[in-house]
Protein backbone atom coordinates (compact mmCIF):
# COMPACT_ATOMS: atom_id res chain seq x y z
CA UNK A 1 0.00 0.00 0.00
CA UNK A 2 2.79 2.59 1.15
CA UNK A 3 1.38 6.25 1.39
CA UNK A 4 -1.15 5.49 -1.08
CA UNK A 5 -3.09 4.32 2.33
CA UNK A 6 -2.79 7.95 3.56
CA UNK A 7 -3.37 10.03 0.65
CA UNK A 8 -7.46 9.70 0.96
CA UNK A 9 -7.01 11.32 4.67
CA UNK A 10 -5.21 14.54 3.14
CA UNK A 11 -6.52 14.51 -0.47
CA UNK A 12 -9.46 16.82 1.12
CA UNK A 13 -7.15 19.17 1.15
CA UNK A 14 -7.37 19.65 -2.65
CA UNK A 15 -11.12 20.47 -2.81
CA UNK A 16 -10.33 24.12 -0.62
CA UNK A 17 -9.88 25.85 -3.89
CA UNK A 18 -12.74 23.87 -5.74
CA UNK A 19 -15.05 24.97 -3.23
CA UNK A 20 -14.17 28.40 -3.75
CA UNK A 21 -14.20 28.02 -7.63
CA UNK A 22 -17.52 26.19 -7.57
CA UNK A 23 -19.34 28.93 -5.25
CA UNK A 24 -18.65 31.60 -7.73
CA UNK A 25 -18.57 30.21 -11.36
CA UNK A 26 -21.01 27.38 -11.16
CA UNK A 27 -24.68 27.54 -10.95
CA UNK A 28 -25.87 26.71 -7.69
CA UNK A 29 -27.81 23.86 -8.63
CA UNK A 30 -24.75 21.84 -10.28
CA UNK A 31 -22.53 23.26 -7.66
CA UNK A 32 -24.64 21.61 -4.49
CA UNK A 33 -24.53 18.20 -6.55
CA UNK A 34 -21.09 18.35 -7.29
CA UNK A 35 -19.39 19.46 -4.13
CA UNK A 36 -22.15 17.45 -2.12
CA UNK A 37 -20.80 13.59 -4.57
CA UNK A 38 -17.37 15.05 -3.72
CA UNK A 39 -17.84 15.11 -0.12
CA UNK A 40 -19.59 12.04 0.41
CA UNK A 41 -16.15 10.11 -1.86
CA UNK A 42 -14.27 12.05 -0.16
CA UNK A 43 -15.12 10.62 3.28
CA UNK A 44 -16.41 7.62 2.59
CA UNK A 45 -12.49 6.88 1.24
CA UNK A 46 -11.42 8.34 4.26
CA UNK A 47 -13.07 6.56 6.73
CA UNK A 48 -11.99 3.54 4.53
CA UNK A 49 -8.04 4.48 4.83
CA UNK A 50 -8.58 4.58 8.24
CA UNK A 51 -10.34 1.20 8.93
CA UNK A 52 -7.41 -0.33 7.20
CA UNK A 53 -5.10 1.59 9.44
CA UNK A 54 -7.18 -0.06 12.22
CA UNK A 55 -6.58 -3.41 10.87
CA UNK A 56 -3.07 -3.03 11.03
CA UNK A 57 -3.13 -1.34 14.28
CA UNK A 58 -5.56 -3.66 16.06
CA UNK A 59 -3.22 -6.61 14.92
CA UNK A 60 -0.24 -5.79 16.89
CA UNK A 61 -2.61 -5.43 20.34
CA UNK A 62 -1.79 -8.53 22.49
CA UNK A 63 -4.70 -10.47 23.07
CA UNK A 64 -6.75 -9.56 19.87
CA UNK A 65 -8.75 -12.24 17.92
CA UNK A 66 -7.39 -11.38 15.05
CA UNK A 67 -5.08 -14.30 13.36
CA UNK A 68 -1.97 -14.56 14.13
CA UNK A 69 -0.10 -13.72 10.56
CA UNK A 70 -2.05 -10.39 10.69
CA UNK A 71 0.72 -9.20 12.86
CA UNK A 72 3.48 -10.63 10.46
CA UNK A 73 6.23 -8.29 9.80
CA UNK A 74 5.40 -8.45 5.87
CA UNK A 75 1.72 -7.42 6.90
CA UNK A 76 3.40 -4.40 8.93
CA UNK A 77 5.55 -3.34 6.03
CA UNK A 78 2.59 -2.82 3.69
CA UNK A 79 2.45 0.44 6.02
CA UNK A 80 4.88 2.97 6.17
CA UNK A 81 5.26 3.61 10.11
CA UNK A 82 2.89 1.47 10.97
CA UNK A 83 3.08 0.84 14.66
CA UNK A 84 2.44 4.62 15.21
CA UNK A 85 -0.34 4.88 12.53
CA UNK A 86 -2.04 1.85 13.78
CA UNK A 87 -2.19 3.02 16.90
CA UNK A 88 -3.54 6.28 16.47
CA UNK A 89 -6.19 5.09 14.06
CA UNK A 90 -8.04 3.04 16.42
CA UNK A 91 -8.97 5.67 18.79
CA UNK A 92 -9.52 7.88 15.86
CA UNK A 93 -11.89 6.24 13.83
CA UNK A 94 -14.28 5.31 16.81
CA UNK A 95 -14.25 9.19 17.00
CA UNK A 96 -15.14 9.83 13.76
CA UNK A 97 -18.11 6.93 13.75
CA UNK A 98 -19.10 8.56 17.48
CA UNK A 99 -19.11 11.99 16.10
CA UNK A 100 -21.39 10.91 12.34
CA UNK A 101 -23.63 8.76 14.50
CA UNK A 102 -24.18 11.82 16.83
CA UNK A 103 -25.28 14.45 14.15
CA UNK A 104 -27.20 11.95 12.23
CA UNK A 105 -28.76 11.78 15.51
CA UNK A 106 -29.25 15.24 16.62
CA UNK A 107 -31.07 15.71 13.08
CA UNK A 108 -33.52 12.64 13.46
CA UNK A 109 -33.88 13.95 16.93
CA UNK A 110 -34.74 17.97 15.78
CA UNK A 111 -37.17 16.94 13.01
CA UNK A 112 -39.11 14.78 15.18
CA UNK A 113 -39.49 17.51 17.75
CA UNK A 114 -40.41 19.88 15.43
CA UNK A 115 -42.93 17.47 14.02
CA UNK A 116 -44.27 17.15 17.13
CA UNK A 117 -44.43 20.69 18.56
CA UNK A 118 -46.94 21.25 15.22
CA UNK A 119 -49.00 17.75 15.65
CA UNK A 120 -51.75 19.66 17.27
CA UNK A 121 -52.10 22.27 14.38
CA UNK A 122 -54.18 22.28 11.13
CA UNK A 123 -51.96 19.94 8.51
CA UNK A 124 -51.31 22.53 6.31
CA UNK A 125 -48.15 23.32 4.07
CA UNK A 126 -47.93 26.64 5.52
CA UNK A 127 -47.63 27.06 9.58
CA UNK A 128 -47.66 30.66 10.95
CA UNK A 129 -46.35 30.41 14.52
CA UNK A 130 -47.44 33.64 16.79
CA UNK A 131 -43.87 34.01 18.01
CA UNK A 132 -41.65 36.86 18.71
CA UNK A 133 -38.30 35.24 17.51
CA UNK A 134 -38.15 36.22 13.77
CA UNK A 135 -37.53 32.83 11.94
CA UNK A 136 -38.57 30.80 8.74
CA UNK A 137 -37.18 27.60 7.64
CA UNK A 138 -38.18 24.53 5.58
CA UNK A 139 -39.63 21.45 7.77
CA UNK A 140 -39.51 17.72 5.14
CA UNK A 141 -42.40 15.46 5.64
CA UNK A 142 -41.65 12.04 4.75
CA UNK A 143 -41.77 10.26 0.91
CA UNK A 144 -43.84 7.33 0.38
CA UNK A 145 -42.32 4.02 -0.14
CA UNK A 146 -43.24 4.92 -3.86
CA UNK A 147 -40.95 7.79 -4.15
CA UNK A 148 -43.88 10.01 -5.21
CA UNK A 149 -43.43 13.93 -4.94
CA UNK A 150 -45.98 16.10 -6.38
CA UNK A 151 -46.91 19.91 -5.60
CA UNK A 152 -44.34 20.26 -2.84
CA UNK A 153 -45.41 17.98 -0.85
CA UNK A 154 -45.09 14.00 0.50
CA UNK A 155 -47.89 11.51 -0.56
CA UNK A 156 -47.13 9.52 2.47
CA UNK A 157 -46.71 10.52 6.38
CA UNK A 158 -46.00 13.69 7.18
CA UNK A 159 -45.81 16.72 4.73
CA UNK A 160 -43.52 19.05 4.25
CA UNK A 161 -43.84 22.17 6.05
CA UNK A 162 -42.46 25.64 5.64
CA UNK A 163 -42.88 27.52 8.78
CA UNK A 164 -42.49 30.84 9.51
CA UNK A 165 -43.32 33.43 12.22
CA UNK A 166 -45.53 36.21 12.38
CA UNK A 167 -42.74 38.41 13.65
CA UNK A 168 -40.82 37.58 10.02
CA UNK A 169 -43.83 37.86 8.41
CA UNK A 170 -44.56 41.13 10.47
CA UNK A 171 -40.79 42.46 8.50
CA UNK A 172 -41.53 41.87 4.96
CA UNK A 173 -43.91 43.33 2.46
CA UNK A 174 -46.55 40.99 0.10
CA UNK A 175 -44.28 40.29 -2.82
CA UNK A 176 -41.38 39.70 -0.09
CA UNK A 177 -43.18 37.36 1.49
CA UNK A 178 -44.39 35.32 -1.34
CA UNK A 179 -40.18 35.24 -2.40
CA UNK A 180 -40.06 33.86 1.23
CA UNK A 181 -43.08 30.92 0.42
CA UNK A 182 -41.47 29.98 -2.97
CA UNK A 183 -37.33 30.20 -0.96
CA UNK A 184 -38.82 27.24 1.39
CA UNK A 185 -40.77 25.47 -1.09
CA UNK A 186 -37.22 25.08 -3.30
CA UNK A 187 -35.77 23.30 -0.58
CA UNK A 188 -38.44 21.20 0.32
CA UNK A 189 -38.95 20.23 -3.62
CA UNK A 190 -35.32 19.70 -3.92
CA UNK A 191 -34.77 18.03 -0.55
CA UNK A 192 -31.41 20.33 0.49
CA UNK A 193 -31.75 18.70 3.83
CA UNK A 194 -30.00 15.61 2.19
CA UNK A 195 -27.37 17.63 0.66
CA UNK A 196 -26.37 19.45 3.92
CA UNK A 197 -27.04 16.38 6.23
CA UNK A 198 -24.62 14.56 4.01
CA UNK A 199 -21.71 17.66 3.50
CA UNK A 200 -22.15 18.04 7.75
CA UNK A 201 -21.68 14.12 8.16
CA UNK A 202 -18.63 14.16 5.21
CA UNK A 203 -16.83 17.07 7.57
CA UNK A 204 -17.56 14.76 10.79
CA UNK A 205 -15.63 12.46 8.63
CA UNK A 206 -12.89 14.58 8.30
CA UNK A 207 -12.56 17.99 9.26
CA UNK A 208 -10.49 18.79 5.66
CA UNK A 209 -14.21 18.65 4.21
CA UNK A 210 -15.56 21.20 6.80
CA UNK A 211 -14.79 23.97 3.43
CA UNK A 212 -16.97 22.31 1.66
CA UNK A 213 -20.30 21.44 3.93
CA UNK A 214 -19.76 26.22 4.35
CA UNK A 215 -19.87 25.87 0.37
CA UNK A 216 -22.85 23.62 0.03
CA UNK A 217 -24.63 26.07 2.51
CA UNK A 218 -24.15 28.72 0.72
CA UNK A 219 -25.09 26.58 -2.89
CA UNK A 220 -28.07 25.27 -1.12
CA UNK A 221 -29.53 28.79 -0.26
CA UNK A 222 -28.24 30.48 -3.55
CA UNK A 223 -30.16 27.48 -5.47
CA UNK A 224 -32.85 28.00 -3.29
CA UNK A 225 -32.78 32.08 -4.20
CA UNK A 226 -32.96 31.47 -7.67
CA UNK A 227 -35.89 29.29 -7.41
CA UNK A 228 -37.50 31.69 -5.82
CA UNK A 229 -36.30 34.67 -8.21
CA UNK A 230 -38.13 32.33 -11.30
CA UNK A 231 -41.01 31.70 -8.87
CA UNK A 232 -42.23 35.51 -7.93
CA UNK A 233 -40.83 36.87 -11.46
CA UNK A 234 -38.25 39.59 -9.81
CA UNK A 235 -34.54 38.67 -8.84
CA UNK A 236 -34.84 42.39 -7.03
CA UNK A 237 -37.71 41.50 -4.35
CA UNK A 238 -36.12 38.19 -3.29
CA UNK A 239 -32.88 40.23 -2.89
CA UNK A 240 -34.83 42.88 -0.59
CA UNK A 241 -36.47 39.57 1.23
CA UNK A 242 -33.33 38.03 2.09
CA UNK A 243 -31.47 41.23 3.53
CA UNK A 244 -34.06 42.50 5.32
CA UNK A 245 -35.03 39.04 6.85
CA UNK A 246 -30.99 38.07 7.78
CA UNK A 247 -30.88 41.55 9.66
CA UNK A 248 -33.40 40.01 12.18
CA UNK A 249 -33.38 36.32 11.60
CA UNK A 250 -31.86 33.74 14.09
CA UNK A 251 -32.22 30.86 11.27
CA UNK A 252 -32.98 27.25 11.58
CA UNK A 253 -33.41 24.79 14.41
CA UNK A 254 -30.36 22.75 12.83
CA UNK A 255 -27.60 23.12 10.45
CA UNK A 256 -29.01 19.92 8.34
CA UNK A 257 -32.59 22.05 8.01
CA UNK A 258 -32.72 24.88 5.39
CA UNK A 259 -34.11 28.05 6.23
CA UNK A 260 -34.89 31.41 4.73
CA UNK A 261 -31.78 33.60 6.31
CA UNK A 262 -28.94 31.30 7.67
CA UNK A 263 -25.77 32.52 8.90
CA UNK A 264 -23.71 33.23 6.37
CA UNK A 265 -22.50 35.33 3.15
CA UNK A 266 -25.60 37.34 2.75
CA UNK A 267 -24.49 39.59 1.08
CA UNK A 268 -22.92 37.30 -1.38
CA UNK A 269 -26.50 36.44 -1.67
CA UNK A 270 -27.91 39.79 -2.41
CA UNK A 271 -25.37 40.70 -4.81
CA UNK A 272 -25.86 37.83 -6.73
CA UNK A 273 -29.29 38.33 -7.04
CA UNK A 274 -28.94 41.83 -8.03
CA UNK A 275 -26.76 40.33 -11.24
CA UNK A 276 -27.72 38.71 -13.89
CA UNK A 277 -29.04 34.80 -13.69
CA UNK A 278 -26.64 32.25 -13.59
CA UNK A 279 -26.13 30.36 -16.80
CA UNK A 280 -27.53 26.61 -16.47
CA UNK A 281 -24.89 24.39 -18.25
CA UNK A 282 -24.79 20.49 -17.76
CA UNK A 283 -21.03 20.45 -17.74
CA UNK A 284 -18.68 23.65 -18.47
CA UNK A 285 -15.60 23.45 -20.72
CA UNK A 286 -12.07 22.78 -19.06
CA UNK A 287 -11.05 26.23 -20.46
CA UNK A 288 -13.27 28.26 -18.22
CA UNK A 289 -13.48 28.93 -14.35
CA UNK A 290 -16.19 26.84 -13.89
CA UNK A 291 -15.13 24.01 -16.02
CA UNK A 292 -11.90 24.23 -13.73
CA UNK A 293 -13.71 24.08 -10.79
CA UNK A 294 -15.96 20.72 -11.85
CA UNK A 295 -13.25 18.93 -13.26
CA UNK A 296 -10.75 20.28 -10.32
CA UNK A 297 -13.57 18.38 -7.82
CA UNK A 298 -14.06 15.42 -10.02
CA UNK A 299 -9.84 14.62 -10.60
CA UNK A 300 -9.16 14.83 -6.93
CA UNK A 301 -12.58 12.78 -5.91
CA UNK A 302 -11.20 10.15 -8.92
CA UNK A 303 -7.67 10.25 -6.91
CA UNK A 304 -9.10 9.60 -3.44
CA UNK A 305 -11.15 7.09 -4.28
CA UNK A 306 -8.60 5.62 -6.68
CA UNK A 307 -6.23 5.55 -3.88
CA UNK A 308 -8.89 3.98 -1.34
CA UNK A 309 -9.36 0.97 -3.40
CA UNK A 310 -5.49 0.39 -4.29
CA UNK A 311 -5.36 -0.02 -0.64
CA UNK A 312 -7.86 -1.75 -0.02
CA UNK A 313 -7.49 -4.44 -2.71
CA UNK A 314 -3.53 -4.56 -1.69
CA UNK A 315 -4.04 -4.85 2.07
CA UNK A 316 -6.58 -7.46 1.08
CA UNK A 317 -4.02 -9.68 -0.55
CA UNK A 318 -1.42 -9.27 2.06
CA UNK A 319 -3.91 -10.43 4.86
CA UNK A 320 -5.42 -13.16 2.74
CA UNK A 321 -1.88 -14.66 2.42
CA UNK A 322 -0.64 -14.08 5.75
CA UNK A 323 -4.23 -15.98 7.00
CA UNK A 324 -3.32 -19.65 8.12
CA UNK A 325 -5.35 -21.85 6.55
């Protein structure tokens, strides 16, 4: 294997400048998808380099059941230092699996109480809570075993919510507030809380990736802006919505829920709204600054996951011929 085994831990790394590249040159849309695939490689080959690092480390511990040739000298070899990086992996990959199972956790955990703090009102799409605290934010019902999505809303158990405040309400004009409707109804229809559930679990992975969960945050809401911008027919009144509402707005229940006003580069937002519309391409040429940033994202993905699998399939073959028969 040799530091092919460690290259998926750093290769994250590379995607800082994608990020970057992707945020401004891409259209939001193909930007979430992209940088959302290349997180999800990203850690899944991480969290791959270091089970293998486990293996090795876990085999020198007296008294484990692993066999005996694990702990061979040409099993140890395969890795370069491997007493120290075998070691250190153990402890660190139960961290990483404590720390994913946690937020996947807290998520379940805030969607269910928010579920249940509206059980008792009418099962609408729209809930207006009478409640100081200025907030809005998109609430997703659950799909039926069918997959069926129609009109914003799930076919089976729960629907999808957008709820909002009468003290936001209370801030923005008629057309602002109907940009506000269509800016939660985007990422309900689009389901964003998958994309930033799975960027926030990818940076649990491996805090390299923690650049690119900001990103998709940003892509999410700037997707969810332009949907809006289509919706109400004025790229200028969703502009005016989302300033005046992040001056006031303390944002979602959770990072993995979208709402109207997160914390973040609003006035990226604005100003982006205030400019022309993105242009929608399926995949930009090499030459450009978004072409560099997709193909930028999808080399270094192809690397890391490249690398994962040499070293998987090597340590594979080392451990199947050190195994006694």
């Amino acid at each position: 294997m040799g530091v092919f085994v460690f290259l998926p831990l750093v290769l994250p790394l590379t995607a800082w400048p994608v990020a970057r590249l992707a945020e401004h040159h891409l259209h939001p849309r193909m930007a979430t998808w992209l940088l959302t695939g290349a997180s999800a490689v990203l850690a899944v080959c991480s969290t791959l380099s270091l089970a293998l690092l486990v293996v090795v480390g876990t085999a020198q511990l007296p008294g484990n059941p692993l066999p005996d040739g694990w702990s061979d000298p040409e099993v140890r070899e395969a890795v370069p230092y491997d007493e120290i990086a075998g070691r250190i992996a153990i402890p660190t990959l139960i961290l990483v699996l404590a720390s994913c199972a946690r937020a996947a956790w807290r998520h379940r955990r805030v969607r269910r109480r928010a579920g249940r703090a509206l059980g008792g009102l009418p099962a609408t799409s729209v809930v207006v809570l009478p409640d100081a605290s200025p907030y809005a934010y998109a609430l997703p019902g659950r799909k039926s075993r069918a997959g069926v999505f129609a009109k914003g809303r799930a076919t089976g158990g729960a629907r999808d919510r957008v709820v909002v405040t009468t003290a936001m309400l209370a801030t923005l004009a008629g057309p602002e507030r109907r940009a506000l409707f269509a800016h939660e109804r985007a990422h309900l229809a689009a389901r964003h809380h998958r994309f930033l559930l799975t960027v926030q679990l990818a940076a649990r992975a491996n805090p390299f990736l923690r650049p690119l969960r900001t990103a998709v945050t940003y892509t999410t809401e700037r997707w969810a802006d332009e949907e809006a911008a289509t919706s109400v027919g004025s790229r200028r009144i969703v502009a005016r919505a989302v300033g005046k509402a992040a001056l006031i707005s303390r944002g979602a229940p959770s990072a993995t829920l979208a709402g109207f006003a997160v914390v973040g580069p609003v006035p990226r937002r604005v100003a982006a709204l205030l400019g022309p519309a993105p242009a929608a391409r399926s995949w930009p040429s090499l030459f450009t600054g978004a072409g560099l940033a997709a193909w930028g994202a999808a080399a270094g993905t192809a690397a890391s996951a490249l690398s994962s699998a040499n070293s998987a399939v090597t340590l594979f073959v080392i451990l199947k011929a050190a195994t006694p028969l």
